[in-house]
N, C-alpha and C. Protein backbone atom coordinates (compact mmCIF):
# COMPACT_ATOMS: atom_id res chain seq x y z
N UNK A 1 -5.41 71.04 -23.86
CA UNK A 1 -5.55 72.20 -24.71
C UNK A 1 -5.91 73.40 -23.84
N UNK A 2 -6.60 74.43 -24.33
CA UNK A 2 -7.11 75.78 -23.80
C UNK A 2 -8.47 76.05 -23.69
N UNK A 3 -8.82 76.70 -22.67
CA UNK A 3 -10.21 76.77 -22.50
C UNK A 3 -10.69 77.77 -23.81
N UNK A 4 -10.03 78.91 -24.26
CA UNK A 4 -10.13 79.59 -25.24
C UNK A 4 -10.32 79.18 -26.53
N UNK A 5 -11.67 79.37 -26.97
CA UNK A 5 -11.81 78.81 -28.48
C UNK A 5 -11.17 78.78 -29.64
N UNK A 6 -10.87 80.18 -29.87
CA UNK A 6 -9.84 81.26 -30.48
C UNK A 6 -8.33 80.12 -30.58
N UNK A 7 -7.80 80.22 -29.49
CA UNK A 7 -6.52 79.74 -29.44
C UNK A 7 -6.44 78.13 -29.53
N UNK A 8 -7.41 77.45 -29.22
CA UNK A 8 -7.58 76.37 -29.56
C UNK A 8 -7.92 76.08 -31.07
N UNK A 9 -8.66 76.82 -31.69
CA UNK A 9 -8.46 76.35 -33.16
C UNK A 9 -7.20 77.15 -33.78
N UNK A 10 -6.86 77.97 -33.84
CA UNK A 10 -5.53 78.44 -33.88
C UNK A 10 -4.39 77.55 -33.93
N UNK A 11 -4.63 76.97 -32.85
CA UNK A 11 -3.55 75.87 -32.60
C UNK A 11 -3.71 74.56 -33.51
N UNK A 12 -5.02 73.84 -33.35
CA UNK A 12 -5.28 72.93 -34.41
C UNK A 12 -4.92 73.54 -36.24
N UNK A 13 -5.17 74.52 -36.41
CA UNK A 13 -4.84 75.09 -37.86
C UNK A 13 -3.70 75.02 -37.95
N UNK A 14 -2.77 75.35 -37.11
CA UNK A 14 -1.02 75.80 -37.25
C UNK A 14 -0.64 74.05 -37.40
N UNK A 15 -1.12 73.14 -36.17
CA UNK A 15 -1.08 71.49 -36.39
C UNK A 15 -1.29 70.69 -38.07
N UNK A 16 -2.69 71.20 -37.91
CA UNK A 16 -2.85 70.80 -39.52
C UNK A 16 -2.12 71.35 -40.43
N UNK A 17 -1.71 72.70 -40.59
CA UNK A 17 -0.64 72.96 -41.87
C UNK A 17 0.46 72.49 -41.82
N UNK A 18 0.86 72.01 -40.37
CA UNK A 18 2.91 71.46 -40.25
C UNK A 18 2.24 70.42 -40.96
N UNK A 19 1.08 69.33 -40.56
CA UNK A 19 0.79 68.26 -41.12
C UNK A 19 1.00 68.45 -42.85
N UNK A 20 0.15 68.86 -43.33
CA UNK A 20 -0.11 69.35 -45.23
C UNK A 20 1.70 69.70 -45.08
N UNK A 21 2.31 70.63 -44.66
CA UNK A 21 3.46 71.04 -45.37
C UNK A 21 4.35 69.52 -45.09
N UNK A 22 4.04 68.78 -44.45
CA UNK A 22 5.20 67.74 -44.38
C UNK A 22 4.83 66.37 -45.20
N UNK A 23 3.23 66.40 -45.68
CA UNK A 23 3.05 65.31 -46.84
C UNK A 23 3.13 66.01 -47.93
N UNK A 24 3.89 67.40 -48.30
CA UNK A 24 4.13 68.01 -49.59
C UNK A 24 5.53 67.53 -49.83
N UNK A 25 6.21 67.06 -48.86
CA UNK A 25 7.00 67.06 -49.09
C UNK A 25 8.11 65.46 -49.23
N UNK A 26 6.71 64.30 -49.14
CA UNK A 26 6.87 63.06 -49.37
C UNK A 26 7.20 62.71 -50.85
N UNK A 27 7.72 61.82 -51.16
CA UNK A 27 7.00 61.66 -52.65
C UNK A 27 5.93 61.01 -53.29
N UNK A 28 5.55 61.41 -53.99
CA UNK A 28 4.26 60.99 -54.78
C UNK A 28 3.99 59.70 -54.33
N UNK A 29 4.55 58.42 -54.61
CA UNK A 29 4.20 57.52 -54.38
C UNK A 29 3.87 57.10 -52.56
N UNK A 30 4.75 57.60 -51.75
CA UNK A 30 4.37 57.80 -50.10
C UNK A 30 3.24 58.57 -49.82
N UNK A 31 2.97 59.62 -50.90
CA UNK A 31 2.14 60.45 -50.41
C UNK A 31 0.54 59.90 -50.90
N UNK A 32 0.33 59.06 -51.54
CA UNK A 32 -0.38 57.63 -52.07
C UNK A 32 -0.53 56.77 -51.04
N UNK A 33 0.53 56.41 -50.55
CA UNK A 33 0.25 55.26 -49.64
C UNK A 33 -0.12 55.54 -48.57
N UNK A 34 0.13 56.75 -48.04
CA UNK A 34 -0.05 57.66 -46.97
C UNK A 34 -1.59 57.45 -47.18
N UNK A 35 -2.18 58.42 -47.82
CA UNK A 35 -3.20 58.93 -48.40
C UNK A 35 -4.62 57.50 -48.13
N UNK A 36 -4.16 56.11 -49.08
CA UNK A 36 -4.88 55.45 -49.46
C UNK A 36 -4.96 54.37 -47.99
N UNK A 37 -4.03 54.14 -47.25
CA UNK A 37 -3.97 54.16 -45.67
C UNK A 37 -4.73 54.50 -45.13
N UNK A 38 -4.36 55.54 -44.55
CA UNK A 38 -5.59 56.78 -44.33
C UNK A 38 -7.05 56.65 -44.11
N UNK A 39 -7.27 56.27 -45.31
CA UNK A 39 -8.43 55.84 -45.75
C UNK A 39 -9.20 54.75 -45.94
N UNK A 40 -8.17 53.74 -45.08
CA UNK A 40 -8.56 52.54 -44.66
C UNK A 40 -8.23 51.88 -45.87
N UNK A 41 -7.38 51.67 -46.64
CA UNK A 41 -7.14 50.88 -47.72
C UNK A 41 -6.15 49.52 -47.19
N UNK A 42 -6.34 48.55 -47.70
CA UNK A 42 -5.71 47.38 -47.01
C UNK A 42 -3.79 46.99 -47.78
N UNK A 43 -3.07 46.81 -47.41
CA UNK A 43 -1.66 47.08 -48.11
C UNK A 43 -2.00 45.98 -49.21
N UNK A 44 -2.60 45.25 -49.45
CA UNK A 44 -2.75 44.36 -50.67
C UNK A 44 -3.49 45.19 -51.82
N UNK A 45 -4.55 45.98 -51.39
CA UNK A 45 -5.37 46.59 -52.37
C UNK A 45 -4.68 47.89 -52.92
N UNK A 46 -3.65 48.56 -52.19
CA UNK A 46 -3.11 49.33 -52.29
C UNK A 46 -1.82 49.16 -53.40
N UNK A 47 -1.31 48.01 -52.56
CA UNK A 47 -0.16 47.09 -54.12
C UNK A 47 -1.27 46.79 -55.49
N UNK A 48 -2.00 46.58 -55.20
CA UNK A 48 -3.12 46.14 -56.51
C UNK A 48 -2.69 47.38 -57.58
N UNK A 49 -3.29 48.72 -56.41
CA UNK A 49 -3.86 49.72 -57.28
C UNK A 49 -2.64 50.69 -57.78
N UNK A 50 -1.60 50.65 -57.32
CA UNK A 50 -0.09 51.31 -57.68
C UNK A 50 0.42 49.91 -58.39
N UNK A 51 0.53 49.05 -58.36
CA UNK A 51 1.38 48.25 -58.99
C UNK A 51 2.61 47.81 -58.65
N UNK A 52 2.59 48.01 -57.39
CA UNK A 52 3.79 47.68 -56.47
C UNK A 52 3.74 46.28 -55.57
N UNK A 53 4.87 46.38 -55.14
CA UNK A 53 4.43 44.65 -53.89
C UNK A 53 3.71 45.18 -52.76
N UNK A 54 3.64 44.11 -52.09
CA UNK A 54 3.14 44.66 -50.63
C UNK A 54 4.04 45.22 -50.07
N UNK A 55 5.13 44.50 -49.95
CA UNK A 55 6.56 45.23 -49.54
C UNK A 55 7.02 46.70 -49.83
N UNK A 56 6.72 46.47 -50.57
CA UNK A 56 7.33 47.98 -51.25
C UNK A 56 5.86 49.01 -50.59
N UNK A 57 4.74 48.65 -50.36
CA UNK A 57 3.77 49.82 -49.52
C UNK A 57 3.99 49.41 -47.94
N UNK A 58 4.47 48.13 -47.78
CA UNK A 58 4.93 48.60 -46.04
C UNK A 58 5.88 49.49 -45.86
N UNK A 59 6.78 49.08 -47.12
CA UNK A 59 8.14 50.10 -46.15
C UNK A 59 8.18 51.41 -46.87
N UNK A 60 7.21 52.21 -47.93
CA UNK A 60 6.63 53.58 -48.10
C UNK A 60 5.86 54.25 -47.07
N UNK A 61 4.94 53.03 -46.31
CA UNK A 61 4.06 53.24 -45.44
C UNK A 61 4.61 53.82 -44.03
N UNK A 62 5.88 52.88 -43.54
CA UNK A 62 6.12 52.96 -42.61
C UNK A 62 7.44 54.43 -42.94
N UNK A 63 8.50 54.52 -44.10
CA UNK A 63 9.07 55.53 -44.20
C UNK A 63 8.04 57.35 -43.97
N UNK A 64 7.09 56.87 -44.56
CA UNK A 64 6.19 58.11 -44.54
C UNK A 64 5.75 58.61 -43.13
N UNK A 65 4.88 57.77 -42.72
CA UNK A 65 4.95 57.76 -40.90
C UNK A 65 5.98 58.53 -39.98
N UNK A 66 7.14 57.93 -40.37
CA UNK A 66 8.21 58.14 -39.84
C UNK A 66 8.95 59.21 -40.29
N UNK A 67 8.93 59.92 -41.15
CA UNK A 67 9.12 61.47 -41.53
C UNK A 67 8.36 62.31 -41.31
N UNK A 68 6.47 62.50 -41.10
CA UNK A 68 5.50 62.65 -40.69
C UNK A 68 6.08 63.17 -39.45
N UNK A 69 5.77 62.32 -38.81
CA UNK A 69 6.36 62.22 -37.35
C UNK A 69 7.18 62.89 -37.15
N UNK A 70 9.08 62.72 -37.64
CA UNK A 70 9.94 64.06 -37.46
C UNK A 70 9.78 64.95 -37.96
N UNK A 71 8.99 65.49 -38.91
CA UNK A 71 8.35 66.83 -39.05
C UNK A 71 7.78 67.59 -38.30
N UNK A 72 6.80 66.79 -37.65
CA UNK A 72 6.05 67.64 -36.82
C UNK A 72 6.33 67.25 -35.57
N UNK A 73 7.02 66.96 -34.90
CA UNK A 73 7.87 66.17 -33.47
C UNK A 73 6.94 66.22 -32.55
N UNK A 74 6.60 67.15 -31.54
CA UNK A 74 5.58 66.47 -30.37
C UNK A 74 4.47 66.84 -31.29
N UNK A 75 4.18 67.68 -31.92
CA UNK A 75 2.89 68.38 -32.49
C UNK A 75 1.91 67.05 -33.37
N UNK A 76 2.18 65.92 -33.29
CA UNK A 76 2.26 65.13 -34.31
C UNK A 76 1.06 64.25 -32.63
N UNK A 77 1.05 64.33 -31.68
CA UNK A 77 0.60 63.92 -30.56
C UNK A 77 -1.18 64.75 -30.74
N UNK A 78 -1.02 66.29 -31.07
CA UNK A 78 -1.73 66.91 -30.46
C UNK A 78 -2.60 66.39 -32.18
N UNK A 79 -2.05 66.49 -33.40
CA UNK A 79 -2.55 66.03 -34.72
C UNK A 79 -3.50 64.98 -34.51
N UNK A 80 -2.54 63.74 -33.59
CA UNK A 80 -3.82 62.69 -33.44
C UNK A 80 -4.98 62.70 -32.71
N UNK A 81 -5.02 63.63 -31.82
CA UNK A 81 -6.09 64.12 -31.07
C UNK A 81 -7.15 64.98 -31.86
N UNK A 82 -6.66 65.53 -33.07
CA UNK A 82 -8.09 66.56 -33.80
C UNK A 82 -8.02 65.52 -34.76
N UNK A 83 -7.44 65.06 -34.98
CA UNK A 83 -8.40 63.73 -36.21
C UNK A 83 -9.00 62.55 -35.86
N UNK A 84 -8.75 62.49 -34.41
CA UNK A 84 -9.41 61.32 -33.30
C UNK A 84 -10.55 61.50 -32.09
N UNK A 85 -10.56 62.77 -32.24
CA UNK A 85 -11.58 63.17 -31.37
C UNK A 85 -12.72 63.71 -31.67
């Protein structure tokens, strides 16, 4: 990153909104699984609580990820670093 405070949160803000604008644009139910993930939810408890299989939240889970990701292309590197550090 930058020694500059300024431009360093700058940069994390512009990161976090590609992030928000690209789970606006999941659907509801990805943006759930996304969400309840996230948050440490286990893919069984998650099928529990939507009413879906497990199957059906791996491969929401993993579609979501994976659009995530080409949304925000390298920026998606620097994302895991302000929610991991």
């Amino acid at each position: 990153m930058t020694d500059d405070p300024v431009i360093e949160c700058a940069v994390e803000e512009d990161v976090v909104n590609k992030f928000y604008e690209a789970i606006d644009k999941l659907s509801e139910q990805q943006r759930q699984v996304l969400f309840m993930s996230m948050e440490g939810a286990k893919v069984k408890d998650i099928a529990e609580q939507l009413g879906i299989s497990e199957n059906s939240v791996k491969t929401q889970k993993k579609r979501a990820y994976a659009f995530v990701c080409s949304e925000l292309g390298e920026s998606w590197v620097m994302l895991f670093f302000i929610l991991f550090s």
